[in-house]
PDB file of N, CA and C in Angstrom:
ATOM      1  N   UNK A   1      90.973  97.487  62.289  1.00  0.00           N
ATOM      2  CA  UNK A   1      91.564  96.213  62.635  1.00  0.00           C
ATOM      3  C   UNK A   1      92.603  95.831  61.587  1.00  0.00           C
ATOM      4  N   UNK A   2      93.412  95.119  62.003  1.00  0.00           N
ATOM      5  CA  UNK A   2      94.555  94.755  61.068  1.00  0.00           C
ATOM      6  C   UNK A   2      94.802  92.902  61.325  1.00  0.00           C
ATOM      7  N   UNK A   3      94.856  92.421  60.054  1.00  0.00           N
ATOM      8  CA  UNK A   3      95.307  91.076  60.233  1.00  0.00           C
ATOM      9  C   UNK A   3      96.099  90.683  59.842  1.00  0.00           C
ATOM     10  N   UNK A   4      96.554  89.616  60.661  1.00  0.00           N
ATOM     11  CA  UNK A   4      97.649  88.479  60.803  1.00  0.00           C
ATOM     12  C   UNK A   4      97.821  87.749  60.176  1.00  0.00           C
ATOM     13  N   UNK A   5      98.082  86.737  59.214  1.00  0.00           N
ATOM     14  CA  UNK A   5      97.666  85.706  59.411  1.00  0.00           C
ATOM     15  C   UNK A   5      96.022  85.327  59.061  1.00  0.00           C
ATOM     16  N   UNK A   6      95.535  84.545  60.055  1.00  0.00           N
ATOM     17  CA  UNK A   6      94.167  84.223  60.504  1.00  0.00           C
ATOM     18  C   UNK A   6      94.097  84.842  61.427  1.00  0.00           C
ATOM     19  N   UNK A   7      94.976  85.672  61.943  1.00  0.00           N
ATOM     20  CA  UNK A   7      94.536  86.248  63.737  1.00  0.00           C
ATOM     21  C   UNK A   7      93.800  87.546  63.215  1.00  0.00           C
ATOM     22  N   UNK A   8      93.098  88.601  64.136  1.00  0.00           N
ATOM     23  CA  UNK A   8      92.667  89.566  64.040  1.00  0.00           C
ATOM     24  C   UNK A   8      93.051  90.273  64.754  1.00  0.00           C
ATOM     25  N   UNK A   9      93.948  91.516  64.576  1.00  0.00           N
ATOM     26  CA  UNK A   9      94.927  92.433  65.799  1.00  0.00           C
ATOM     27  C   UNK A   9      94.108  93.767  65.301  1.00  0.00           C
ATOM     28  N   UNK A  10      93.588  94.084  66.805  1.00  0.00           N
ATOM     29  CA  UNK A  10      93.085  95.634  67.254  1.00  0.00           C
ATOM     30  C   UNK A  10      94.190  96.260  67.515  1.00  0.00           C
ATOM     31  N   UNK A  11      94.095  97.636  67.145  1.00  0.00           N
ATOM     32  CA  UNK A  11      94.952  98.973  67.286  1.00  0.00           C
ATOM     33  C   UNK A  11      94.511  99.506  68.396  1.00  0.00           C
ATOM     34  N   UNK A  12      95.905  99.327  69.537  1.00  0.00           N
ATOM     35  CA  UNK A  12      95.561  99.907  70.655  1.00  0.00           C
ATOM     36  C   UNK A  12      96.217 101.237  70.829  1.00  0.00           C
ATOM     37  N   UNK A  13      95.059 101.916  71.350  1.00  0.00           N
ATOM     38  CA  UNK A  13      95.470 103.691  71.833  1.00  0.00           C
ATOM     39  C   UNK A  13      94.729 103.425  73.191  1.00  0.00           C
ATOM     40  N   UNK A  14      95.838 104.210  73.949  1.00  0.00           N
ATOM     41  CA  UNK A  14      95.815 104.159  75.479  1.00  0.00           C
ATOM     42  C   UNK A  14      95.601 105.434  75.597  1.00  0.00           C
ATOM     43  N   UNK A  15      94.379 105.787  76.714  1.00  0.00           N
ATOM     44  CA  UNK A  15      94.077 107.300  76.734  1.00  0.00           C
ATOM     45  C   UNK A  15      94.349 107.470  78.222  1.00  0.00           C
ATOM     46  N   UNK A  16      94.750 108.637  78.407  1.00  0.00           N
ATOM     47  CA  UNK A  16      95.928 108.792  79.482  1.00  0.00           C
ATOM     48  C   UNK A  16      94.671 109.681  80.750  1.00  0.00           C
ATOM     49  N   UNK A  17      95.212 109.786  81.920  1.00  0.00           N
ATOM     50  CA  UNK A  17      94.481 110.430  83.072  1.00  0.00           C
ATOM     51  C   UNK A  17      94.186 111.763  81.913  1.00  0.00           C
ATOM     52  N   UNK A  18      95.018 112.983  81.586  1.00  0.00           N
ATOM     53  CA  UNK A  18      94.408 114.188  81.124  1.00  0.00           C
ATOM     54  C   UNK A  18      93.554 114.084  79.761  1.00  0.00           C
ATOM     55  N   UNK A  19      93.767 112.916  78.906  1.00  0.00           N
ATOM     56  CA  UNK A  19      92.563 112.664  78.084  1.00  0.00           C
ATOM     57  C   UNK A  19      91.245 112.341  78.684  1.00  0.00           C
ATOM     58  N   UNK A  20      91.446 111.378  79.401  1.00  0.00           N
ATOM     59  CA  UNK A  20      89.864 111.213  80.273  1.00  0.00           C
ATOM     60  C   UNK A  20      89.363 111.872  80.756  1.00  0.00           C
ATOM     61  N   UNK A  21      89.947 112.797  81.253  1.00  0.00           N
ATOM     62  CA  UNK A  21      89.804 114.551  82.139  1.00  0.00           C
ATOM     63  C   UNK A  21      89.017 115.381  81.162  1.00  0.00           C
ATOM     64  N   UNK A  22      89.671 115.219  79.569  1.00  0.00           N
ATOM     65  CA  UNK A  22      89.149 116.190  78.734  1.00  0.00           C
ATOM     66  C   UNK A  22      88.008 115.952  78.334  1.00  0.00           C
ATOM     67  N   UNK A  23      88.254 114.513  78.330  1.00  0.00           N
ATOM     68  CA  UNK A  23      86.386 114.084  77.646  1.00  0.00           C
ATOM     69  C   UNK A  23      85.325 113.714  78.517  1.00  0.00           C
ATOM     70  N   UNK A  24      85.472 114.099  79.992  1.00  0.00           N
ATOM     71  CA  UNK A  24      84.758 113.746  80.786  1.00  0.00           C
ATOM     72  C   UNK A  24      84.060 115.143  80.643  1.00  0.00           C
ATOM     73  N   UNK A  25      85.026 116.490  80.545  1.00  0.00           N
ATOM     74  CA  UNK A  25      84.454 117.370  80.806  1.00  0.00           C
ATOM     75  C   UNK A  25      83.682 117.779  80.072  1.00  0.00           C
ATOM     76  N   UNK A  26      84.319 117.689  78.521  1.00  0.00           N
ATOM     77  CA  UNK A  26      83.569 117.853  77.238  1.00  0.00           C
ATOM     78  C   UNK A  26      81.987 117.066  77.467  1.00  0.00           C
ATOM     79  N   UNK A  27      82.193 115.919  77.935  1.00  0.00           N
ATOM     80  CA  UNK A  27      80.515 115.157  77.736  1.00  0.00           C
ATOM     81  C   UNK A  27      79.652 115.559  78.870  1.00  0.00           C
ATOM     82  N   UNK A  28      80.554 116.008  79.912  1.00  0.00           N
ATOM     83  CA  UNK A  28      79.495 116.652  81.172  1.00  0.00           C
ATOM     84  C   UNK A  28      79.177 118.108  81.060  1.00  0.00           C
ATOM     85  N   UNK A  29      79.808 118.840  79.893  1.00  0.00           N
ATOM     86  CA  UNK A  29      79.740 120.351  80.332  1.00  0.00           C
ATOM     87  C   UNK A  29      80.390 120.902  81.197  1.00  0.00           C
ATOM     88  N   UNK A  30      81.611 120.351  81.538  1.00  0.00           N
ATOM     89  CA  UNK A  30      82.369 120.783  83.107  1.00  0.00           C
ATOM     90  C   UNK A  30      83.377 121.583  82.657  1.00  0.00           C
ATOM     91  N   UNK A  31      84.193 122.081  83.809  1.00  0.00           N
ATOM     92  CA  UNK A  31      85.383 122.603  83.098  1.00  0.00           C
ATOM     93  C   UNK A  31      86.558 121.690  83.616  1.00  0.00           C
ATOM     94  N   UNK A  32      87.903 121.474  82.946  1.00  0.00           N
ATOM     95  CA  UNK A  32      88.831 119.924  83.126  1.00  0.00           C
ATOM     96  C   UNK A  32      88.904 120.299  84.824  1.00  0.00           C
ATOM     97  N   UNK A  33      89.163 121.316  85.527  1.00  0.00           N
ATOM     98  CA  UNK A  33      89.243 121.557  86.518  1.00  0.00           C
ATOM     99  C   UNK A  33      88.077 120.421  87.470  1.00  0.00           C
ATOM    100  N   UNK A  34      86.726 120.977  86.924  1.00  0.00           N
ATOM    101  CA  UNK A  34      85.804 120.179  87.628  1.00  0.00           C
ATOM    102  C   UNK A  34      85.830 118.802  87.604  1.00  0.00           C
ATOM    103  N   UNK A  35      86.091 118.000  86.104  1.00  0.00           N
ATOM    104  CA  UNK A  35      86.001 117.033  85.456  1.00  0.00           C
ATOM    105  C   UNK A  35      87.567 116.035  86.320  1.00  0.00           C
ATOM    106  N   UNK A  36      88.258 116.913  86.807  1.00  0.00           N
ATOM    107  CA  UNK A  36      89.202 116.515  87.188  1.00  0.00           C
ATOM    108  C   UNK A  36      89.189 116.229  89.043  1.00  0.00           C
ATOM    109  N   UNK A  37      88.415 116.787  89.151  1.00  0.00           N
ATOM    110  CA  UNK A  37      88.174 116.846  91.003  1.00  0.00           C
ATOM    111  C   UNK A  37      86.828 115.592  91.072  1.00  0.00           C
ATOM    112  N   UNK A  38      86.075 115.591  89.518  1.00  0.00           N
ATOM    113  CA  UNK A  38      85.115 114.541  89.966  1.00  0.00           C
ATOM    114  C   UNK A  38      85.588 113.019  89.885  1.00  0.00           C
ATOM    115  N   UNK A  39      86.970 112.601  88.478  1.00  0.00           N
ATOM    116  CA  UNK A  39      87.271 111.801  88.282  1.00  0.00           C
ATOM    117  C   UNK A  39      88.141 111.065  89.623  1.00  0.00           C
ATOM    118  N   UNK A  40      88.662 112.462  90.143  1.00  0.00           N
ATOM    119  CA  UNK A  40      89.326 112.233  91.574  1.00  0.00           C
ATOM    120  C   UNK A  40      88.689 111.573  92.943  1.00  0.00           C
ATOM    121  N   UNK A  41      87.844 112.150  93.390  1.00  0.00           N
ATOM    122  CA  UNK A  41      86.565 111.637  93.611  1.00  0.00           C
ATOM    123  C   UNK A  41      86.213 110.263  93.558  1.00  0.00           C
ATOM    124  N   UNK A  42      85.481 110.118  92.177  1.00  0.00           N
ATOM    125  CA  UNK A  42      85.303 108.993  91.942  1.00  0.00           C
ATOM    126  C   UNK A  42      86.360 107.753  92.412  1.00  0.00           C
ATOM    127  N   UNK A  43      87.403 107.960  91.535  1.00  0.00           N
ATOM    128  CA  UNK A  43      88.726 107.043  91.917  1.00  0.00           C
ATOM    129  C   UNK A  43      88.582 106.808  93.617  1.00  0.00           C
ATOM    130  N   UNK A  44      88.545 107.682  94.653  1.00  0.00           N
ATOM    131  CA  UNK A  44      89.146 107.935  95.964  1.00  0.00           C
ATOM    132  C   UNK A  44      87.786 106.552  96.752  1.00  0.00           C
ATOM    133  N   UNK A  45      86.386 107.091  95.787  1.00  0.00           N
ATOM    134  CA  UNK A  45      85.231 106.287  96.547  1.00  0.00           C
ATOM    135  C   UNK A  45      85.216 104.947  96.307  1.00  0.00           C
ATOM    136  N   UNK A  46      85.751 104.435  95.447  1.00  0.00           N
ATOM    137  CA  UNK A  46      85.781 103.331  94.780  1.00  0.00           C
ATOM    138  C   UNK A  46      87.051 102.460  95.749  1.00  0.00           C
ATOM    139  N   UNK A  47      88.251 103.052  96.201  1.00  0.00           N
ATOM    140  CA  UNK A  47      89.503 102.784  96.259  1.00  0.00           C
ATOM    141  C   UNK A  47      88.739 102.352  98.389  1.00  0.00           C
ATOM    142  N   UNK A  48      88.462 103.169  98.547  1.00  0.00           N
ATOM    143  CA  UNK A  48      87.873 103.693 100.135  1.00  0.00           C
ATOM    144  C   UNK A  48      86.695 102.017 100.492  1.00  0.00           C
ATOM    145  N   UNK A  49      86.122 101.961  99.263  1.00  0.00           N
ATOM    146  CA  UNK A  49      85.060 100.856  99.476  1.00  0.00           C
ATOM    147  C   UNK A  49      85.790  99.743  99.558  1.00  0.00           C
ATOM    148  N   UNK A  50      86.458  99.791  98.343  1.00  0.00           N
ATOM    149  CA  UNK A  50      87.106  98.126  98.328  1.00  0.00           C
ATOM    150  C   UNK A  50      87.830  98.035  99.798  1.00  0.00           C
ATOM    151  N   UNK A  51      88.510  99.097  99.945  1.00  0.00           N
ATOM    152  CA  UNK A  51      89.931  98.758 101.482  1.00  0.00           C
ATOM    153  C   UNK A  51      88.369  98.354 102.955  1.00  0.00           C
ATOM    154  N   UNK A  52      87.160  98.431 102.426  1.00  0.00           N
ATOM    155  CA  UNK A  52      86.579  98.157 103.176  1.00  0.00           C
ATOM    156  C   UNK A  52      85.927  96.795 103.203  1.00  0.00           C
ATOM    157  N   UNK A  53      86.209  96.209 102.034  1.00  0.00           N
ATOM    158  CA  UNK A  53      85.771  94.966 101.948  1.00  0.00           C
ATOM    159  C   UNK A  53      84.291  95.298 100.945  1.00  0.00           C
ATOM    160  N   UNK A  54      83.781  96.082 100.863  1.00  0.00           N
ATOM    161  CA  UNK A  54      83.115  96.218 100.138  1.00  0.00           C
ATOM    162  C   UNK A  54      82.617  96.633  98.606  1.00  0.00           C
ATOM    163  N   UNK A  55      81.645  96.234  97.639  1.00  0.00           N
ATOM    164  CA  UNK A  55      81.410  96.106  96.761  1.00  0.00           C
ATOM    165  C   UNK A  55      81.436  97.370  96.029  1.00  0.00           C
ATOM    166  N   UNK A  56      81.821  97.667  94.738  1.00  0.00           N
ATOM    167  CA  UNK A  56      80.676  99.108  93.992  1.00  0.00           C
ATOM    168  C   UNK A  56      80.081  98.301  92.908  1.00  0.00           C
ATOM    169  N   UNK A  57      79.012  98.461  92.600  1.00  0.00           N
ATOM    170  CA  UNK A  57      78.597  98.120  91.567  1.00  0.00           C
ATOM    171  C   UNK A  57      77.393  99.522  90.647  1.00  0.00           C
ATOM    172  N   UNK A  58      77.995  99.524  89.512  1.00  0.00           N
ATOM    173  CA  UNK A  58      77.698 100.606  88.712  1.00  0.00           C
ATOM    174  C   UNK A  58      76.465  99.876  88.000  1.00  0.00           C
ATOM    175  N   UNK A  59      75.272  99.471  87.706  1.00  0.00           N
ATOM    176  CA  UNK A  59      74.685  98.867  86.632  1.00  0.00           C
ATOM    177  C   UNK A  59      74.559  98.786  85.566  1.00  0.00           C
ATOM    178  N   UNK A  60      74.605  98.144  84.341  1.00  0.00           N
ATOM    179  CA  UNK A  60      75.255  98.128  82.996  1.00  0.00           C
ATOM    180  C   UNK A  60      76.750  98.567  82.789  1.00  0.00           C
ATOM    181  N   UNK A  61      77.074  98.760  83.643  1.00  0.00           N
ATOM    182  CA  UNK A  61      78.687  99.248  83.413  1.00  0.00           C
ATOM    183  C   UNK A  61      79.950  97.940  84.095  1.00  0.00           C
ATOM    184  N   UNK A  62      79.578  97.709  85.138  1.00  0.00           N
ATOM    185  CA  UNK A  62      80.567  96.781  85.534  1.00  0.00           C
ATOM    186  C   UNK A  62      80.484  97.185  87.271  1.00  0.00           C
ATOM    187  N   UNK A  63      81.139  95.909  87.782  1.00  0.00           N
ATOM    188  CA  UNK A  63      81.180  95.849  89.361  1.00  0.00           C
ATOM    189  C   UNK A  63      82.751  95.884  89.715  1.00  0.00           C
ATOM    190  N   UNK A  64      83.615  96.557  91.156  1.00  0.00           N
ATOM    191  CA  UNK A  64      84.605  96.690  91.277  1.00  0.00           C
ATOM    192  C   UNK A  64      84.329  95.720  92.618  1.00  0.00           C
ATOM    193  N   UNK A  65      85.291  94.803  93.006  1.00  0.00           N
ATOM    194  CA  UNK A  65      85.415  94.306  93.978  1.00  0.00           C
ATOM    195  C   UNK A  65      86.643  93.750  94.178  1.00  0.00           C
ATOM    196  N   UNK A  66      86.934  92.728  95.432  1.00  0.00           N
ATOM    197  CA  UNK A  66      88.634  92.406  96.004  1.00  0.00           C
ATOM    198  C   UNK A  66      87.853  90.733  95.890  1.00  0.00           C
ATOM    199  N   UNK A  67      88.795  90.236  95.693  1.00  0.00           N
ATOM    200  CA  UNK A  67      89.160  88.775  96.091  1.00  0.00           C
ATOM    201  C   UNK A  67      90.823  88.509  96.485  1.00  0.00           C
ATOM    202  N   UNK A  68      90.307  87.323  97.369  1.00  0.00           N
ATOM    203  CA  UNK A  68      91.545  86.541  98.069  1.00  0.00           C
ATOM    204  C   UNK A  68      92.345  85.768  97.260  1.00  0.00           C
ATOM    205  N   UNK A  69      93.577  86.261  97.236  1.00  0.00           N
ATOM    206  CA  UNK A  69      94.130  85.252  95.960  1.00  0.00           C
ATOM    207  C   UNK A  69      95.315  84.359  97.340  1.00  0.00           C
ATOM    208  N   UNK A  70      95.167  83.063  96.963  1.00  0.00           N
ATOM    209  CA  UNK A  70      95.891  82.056  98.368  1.00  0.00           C
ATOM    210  C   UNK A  70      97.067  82.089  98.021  1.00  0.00           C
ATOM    211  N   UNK A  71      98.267  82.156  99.077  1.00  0.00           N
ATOM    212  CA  UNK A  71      99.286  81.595  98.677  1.00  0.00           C
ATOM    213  C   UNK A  71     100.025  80.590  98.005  1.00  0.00           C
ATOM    214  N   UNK A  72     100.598  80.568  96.970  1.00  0.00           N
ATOM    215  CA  UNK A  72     101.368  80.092  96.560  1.00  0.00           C
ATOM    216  C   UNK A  72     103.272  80.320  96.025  1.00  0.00           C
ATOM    217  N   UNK A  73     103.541  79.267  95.182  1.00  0.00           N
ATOM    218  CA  UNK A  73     104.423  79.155  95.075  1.00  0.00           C
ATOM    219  C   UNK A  73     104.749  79.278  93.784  1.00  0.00           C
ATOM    220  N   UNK A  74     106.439  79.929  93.481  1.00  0.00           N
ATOM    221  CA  UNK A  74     106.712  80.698  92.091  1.00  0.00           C
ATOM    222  C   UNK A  74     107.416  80.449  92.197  1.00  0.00           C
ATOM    223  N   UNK A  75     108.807  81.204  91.153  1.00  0.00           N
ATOM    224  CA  UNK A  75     110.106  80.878  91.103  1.00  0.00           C
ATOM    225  C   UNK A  75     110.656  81.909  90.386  1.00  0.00           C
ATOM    226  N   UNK A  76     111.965  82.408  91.546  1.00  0.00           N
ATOM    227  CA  UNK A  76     112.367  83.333  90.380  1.00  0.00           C
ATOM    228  C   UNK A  76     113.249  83.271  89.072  1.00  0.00           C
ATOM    229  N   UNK A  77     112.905  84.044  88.033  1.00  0.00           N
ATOM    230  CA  UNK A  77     113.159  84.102  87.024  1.00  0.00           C
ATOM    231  C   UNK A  77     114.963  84.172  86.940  1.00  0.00           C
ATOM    232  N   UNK A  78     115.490  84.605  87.635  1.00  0.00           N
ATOM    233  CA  UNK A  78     116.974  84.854  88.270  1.00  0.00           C
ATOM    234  C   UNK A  78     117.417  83.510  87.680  1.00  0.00           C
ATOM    235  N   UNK A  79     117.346  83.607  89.229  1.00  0.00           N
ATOM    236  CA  UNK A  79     117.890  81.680  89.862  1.00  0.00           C
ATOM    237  C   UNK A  79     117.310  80.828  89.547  1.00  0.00           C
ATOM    238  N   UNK A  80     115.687  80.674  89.587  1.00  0.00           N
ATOM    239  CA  UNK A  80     115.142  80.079  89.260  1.00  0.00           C
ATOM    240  C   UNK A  80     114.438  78.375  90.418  1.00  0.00           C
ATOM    241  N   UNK A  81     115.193  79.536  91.438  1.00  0.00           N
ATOM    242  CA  UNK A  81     114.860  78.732  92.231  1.00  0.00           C
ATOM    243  C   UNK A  81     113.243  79.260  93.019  1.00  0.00           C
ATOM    244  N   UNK A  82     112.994  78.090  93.763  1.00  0.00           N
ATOM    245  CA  UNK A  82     111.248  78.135  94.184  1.00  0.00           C
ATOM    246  C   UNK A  82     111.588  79.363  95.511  1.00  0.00           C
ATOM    247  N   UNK A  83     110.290  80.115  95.252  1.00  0.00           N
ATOM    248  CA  UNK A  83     109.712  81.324  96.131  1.00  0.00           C
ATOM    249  C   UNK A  83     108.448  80.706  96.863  1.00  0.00           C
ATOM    250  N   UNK A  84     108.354  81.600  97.707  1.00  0.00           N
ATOM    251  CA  UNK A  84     106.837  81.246  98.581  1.00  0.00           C
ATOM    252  C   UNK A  84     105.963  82.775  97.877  1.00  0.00           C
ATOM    253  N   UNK A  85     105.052  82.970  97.262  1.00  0.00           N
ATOM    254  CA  UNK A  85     104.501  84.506  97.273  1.00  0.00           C
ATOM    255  C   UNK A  85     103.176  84.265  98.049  1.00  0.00           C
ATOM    256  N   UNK A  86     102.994  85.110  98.737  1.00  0.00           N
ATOM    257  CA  UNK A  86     101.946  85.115 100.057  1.00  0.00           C
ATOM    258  C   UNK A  86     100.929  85.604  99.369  1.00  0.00           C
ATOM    259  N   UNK A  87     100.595  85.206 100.613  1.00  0.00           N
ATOM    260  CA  UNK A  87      98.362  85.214 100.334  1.00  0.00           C
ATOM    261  C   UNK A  87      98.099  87.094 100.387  1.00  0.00           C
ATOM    262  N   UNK A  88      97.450  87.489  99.163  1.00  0.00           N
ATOM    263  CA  UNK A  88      96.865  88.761  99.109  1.00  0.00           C
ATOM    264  C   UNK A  88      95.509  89.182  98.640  1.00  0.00           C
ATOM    265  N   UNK A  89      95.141  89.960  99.178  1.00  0.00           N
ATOM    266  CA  UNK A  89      93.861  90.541  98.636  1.00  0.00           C
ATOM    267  C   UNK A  89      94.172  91.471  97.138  1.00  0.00           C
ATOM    268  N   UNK A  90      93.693  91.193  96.176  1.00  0.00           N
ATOM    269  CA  UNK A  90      93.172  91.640  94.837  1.00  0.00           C
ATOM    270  C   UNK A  90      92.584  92.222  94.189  1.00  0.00           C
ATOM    271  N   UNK A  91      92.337  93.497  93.826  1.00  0.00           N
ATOM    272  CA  UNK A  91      91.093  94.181  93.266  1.00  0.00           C
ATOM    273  C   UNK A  91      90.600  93.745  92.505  1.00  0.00           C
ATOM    274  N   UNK A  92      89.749  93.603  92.004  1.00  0.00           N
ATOM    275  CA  UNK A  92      88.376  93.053  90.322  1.00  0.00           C
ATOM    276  C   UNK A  92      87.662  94.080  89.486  1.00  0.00           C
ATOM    277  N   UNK A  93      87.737  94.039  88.151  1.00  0.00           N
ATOM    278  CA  UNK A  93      86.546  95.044  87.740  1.00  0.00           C
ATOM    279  C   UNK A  93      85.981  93.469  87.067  1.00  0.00           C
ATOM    280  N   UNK A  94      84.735  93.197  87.297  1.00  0.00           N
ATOM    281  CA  UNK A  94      83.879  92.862  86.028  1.00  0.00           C
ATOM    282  C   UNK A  94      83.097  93.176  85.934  1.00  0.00           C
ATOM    283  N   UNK A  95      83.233  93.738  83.896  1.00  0.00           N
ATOM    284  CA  UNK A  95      82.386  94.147  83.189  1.00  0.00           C
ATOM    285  C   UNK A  95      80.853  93.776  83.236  1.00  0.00           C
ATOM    286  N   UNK A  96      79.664  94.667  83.205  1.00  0.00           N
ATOM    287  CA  UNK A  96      78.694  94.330  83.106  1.00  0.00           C
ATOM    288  C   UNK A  96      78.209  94.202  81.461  1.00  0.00           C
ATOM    289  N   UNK A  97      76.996  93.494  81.576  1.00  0.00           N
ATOM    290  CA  UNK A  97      76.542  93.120  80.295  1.00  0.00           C
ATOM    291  C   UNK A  97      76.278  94.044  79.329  1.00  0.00           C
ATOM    292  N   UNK A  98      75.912  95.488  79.417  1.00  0.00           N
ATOM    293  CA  UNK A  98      75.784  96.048  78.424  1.00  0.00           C
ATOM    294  C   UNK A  98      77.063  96.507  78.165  1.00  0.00           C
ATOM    295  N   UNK A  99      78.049  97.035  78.762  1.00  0.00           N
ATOM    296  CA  UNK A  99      79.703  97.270  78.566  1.00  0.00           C
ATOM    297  C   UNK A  99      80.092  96.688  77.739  1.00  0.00           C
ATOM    298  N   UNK A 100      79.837  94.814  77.985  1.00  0.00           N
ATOM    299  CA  UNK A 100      80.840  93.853  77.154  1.00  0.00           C
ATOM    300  C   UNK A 100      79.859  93.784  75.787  1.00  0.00           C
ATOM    301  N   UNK A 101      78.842  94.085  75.972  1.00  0.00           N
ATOM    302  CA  UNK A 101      78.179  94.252  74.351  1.00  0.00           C
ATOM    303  C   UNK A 101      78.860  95.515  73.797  1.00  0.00           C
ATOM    304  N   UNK A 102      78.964  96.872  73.730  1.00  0.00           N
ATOM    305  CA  UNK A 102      79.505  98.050  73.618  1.00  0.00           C
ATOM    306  C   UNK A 102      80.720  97.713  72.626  1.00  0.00           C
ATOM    307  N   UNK A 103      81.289  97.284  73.793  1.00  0.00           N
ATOM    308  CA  UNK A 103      82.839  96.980  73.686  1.00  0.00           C
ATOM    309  C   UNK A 103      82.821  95.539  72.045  1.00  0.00           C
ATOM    310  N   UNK A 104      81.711  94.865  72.198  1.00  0.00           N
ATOM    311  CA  UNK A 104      82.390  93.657  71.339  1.00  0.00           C
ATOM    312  C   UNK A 104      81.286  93.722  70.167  1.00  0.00           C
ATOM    313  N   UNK A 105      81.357  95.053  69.914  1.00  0.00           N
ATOM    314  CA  UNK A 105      80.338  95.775  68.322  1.00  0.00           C
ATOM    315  C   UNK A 105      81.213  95.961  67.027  1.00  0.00           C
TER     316      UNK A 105
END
């Protein structure tokens, strides 16, 4: 961690699709090939549920779901004049409780 000030700034490293590939395989014993058709997979079942309206929920890990976000009104940054942006459906991850403990050690 590095500080600011009084603020406290985390060092972010972003690990990319073929890093996750590598360490999926490394922790499963797979080869990236496999590790890569399961992460695929995974992604496709998750993506397939939500367009169905329906839930995943992983336990201790976190739940993926859609909410309705209503129409409203914006403005563009341009002109600055008022927009209408329409009513859409939204994907969600929230974290489950042992995750956000993990994560805030």
């Amino acid at each position: 961690m590095i500080t600011k000030g009084n603020r406290i700034l985390r060092r972010m490293f972003i690990v990319n699709k073929s890093e996750l590939i590598a360490s999926i395989a490394e922790k499963g014993s797979l080869t990236k090939k496999d590790a890569e058709i399961a992460l695929k997979a995974f992604i496709e079942s998750v993506e397939e549920a939500l367009e169905k309206g329906d839930k995943v929920q992983l336990v201790g890990f976190g739940t993926f779901e859609t909410r309705e976000r209503a129409a409203r009104e914006g403005r563009n940054p341009r002109t600055k004049e008022a927009i209408t942006i329409a009513a859409s459906t939204v994907p969600v991850f929230k974290a489950g409780k042992e995750f956000k403990e993990k994560v805030n050690k």
